[in-house]
Protein backbone atom coordinates (compact mmCIF):
# COMPACT_ATOMS: atom_id res chain seq x y z
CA UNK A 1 -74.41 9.77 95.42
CA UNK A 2 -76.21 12.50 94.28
CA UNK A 3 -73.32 15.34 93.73
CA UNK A 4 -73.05 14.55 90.26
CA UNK A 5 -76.49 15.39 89.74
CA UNK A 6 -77.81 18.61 88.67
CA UNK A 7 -79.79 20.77 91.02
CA UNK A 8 -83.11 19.45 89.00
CA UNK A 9 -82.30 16.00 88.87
CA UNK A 10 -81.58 16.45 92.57
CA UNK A 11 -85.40 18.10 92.44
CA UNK A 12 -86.90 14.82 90.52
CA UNK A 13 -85.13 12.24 92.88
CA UNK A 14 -86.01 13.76 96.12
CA UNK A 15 -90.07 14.27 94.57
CA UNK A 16 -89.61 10.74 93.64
CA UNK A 17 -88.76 9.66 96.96
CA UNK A 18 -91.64 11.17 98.44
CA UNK A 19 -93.98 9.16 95.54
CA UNK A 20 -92.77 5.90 96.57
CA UNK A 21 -93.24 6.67 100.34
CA UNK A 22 -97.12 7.28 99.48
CA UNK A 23 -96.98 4.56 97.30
CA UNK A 24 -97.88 6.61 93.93
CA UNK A 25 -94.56 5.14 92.58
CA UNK A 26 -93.59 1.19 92.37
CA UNK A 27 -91.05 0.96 90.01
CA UNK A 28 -88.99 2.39 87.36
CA UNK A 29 -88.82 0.93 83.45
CA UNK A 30 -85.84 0.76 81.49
CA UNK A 31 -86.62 -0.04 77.61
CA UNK A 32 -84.74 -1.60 74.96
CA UNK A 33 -83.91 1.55 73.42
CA UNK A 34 -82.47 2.67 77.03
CA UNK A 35 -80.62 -0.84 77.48
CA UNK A 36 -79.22 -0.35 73.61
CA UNK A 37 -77.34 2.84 74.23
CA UNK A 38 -75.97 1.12 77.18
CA UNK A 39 -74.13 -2.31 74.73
CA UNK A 40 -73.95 -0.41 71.38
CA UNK A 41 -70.62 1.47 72.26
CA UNK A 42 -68.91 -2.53 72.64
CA UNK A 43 -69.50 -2.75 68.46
CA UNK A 44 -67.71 -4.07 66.46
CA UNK A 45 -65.84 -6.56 68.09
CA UNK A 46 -63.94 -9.85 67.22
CA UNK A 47 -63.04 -13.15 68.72
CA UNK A 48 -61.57 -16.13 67.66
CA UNK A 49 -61.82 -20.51 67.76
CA UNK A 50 -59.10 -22.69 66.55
CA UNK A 51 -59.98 -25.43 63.77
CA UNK A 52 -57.87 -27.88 62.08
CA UNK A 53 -54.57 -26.16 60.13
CA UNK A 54 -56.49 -22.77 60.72
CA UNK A 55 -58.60 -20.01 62.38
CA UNK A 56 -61.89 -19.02 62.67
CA UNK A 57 -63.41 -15.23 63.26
CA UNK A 58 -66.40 -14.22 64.38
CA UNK A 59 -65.93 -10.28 64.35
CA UNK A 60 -69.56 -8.82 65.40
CA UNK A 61 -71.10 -5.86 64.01
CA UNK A 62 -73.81 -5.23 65.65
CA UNK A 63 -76.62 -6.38 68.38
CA UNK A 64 -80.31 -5.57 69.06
CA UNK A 65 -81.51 -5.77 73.14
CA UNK A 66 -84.56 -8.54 72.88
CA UNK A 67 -86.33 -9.17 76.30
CA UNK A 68 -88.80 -12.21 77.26
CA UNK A 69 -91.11 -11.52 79.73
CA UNK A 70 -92.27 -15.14 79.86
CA UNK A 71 -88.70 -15.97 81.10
CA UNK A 72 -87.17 -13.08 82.84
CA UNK A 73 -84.77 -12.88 80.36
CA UNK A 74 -82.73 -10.21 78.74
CA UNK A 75 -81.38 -10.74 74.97
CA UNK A 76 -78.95 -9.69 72.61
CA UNK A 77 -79.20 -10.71 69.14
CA UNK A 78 -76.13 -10.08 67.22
CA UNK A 79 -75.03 -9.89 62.84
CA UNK A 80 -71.94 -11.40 62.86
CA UNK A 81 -69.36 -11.84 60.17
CA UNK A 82 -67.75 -15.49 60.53
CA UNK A 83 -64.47 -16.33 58.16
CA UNK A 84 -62.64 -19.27 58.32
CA UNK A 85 -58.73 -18.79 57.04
CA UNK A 86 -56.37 -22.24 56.14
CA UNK A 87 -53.06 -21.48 54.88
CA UNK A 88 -53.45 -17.59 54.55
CA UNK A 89 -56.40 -17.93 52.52
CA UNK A 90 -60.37 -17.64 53.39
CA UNK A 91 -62.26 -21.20 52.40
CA UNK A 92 -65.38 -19.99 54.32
CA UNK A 93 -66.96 -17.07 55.21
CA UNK A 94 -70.94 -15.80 56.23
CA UNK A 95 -72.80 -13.52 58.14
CA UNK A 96 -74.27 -15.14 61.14
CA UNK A 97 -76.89 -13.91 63.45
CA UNK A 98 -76.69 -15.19 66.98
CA UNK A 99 -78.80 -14.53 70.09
CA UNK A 100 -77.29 -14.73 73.68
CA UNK A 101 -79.37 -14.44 76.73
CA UNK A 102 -78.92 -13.96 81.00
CA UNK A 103 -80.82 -13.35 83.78
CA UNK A 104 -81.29 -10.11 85.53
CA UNK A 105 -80.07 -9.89 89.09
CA UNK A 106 -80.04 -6.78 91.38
CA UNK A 107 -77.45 -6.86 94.35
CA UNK A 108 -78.92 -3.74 96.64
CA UNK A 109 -76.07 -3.30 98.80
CA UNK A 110 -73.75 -2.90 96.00
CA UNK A 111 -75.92 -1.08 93.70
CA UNK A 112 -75.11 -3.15 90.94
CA UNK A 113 -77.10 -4.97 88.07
CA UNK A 114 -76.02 -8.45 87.30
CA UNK A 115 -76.03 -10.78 84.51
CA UNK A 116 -76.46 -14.37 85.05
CA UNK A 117 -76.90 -17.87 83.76
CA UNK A 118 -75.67 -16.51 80.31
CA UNK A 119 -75.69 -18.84 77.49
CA UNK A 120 -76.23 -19.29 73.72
CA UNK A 121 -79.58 -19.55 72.27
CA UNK A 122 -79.35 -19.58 68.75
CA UNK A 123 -76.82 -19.06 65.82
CA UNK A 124 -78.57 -19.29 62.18
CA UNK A 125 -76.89 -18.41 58.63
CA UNK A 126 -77.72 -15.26 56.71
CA UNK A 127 -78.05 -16.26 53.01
CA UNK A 128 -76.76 -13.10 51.13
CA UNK A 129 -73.82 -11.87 49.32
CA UNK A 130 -71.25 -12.24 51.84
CA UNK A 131 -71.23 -15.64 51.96
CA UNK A 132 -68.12 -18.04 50.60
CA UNK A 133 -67.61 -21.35 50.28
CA UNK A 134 -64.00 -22.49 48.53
CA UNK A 135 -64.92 -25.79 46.13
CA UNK A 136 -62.97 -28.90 46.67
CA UNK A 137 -60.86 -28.99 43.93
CA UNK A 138 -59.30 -25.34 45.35
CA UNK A 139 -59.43 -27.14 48.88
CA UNK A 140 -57.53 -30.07 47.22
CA UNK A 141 -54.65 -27.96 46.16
CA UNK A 142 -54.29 -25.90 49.36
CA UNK A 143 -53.95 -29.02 51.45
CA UNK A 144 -52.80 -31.86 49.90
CA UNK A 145 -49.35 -31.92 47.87
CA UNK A 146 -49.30 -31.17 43.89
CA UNK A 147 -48.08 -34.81 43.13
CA UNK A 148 -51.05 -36.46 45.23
CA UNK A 149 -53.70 -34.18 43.67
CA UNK A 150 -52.69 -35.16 39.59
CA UNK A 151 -51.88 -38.64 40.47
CA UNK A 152 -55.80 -38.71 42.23
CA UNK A 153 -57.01 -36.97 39.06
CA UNK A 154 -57.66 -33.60 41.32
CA UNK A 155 -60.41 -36.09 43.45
CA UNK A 156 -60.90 -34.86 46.91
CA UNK A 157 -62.90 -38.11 47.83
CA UNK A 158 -60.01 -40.03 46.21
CA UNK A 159 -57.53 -37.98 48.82
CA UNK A 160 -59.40 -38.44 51.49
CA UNK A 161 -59.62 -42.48 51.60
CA UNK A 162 -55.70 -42.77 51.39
CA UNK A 163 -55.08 -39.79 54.04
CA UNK A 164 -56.16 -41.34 57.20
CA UNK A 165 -53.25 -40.20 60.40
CA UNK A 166 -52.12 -38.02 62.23
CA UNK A 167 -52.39 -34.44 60.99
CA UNK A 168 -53.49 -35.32 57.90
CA UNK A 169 -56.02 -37.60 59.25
CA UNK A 170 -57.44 -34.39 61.04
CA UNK A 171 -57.29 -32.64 57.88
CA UNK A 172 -59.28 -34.86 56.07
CA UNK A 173 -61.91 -34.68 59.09
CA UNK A 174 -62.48 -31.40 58.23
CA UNK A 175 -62.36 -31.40 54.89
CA UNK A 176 -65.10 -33.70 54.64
CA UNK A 177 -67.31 -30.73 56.11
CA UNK A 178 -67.12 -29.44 52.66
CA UNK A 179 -67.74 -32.22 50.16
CA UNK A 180 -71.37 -31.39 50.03
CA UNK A 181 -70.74 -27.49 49.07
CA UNK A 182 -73.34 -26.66 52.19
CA UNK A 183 -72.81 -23.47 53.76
CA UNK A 184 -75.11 -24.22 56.34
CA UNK A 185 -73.27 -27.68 57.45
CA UNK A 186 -70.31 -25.68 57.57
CA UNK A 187 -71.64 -23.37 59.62
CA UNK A 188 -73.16 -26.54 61.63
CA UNK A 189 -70.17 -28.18 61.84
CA UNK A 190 -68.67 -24.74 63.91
CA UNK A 191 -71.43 -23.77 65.74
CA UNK A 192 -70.04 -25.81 69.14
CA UNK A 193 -66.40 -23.99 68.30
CA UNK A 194 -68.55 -20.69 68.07
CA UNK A 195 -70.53 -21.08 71.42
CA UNK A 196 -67.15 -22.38 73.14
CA UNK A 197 -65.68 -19.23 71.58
CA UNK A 198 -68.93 -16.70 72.55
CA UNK A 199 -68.51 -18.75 76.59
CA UNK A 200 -64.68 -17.74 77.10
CA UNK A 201 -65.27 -14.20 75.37
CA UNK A 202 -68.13 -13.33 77.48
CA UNK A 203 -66.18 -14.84 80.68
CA UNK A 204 -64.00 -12.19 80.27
CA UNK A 205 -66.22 -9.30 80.02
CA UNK A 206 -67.67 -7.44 83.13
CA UNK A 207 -71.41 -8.12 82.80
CA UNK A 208 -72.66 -5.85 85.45
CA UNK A 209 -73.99 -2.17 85.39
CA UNK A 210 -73.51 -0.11 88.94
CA UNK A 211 -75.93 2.70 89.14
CA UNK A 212 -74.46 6.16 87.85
CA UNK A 213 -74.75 8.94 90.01
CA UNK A 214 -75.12 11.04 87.31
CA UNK A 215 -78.18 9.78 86.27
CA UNK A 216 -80.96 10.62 88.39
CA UNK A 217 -83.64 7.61 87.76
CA UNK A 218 -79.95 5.04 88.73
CA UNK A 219 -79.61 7.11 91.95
CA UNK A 220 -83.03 7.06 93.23
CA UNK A 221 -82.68 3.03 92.22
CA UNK A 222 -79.31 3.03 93.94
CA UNK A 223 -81.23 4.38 97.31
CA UNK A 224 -84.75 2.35 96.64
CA UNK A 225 -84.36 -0.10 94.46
CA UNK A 226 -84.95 -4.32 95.77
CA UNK A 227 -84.94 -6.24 92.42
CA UNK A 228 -85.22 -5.88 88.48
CA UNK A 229 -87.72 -8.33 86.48
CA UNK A 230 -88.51 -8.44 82.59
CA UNK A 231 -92.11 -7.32 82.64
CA UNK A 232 -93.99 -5.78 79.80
CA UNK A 233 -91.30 -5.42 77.26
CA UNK A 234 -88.97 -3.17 79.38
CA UNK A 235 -86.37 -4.10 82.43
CA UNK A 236 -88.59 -3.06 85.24
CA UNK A 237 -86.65 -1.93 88.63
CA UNK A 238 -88.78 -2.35 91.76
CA UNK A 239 -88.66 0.80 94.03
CA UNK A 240 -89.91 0.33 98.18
CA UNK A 241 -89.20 3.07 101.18
């Protein structure tokens, strides 16, 4: 594995070798700055979550590496740009930061890193200049028919007691979400669509690393290395001869 290496990586992996056989080296650190340049290439990004009559779109921008040491747990907190389109037009929109989290796992015979038990540990609302929320009476004339809205005076409260079937009924469901003018029960309201949504994208995303063998502290890993832990603010890789 070591052919793509240069003749004084070649040097540093054989001298490191020789450390860990007179146990002067234990392990190798990896730190968030490391693990960055590794995810940042994946940004931007966007997925989307069906809602009633529309679509919703969480296109991410960018992500930060976080690790807990407590937990042996690496991190990745992400800005995200949610919008929320119903008949062609966007009712809702805000920028989102969410954090998603796994386990580190090392599989020696393949050489390969692993992330696992993956799941969502927090989405929160950004309050800044981005954010959108459509008022009722534009909500009213998007989904309900011209004659209905003058007849109801232009009440959305009025609409919704008389709509109460079918696809309308689901419609009204939803519009209820945005009596109160709360961009944070919006967001609320879709933050199980937007974890379903972050689940089936990151199911379809390779979330392993394989040592490089042009890299010469992933080779000497690739011939030494038993497991990875979270320690000390870095991913630490455990070497033994």
């Amino acid at each position: 594995m070591t052919n793509n290496l240069s003749f004084k990586d070649k040097c540093k992996v054989y001298l490191a070798q020789w450390l860990v056989k007179w146990g002067k080296l234990t392990h190798e650190d990896f730190t968030k700055s490391e693990l960055h340049d590794l995810v940042k290439v994946s940004f931007p990004y966007s997925f989307t979550f069906d809602i009633p009559m529309g679509t919703g779109t969480v296109t991410v921008l960018e992500g930060n590496i976080t690790l807990d040491n407590a937990n042996n747990r690496i991190g990745l907190q992400c800005l995200a740009a949610l919008n929320i389109v119903v008949a062609s037009t966007t009712i809702y929109r805000a920028h989102v930061v969410f954090t998603v989290s796994a386990s580190p796992y090392y599989d020696k015979n393949m050489s390969t890193l692993y992330l696992t038990d993956l799941f969502t540990d927090s989405v929160t609302l950004v309050n800044d200049d981005y954010a959108l929320i459509k008022d009722t009476q534009f909500l009213m004339s998007r989904f309900f028919p011209k004659s209905v809205n003058s007849l109801l005076g232009g009440s959305l409260k009025s609409a919704l007691s008389i709509f109460s079937a079918g696809t309308s009924g689901i419609a009204v469901d939803y519009l209820q979400v945005y009596l109160t003018g709360s961009k944070q029960a919006v967001l609320e309201y879709h933050i199980p669509h937007i974890n379903r949504a972050i689940k089936n994208q990151i199911n379809q995303e390779d979330l392993s690393h394989t040592m490089r063998g042009d890299h010469w502290r992933e080779v000497l890993f690739s011939k030494l290395g038993q497991n990875v832990r979270v320690e000390d603010d870095v991913l630490r890789f455990y070497l033994i001869e």
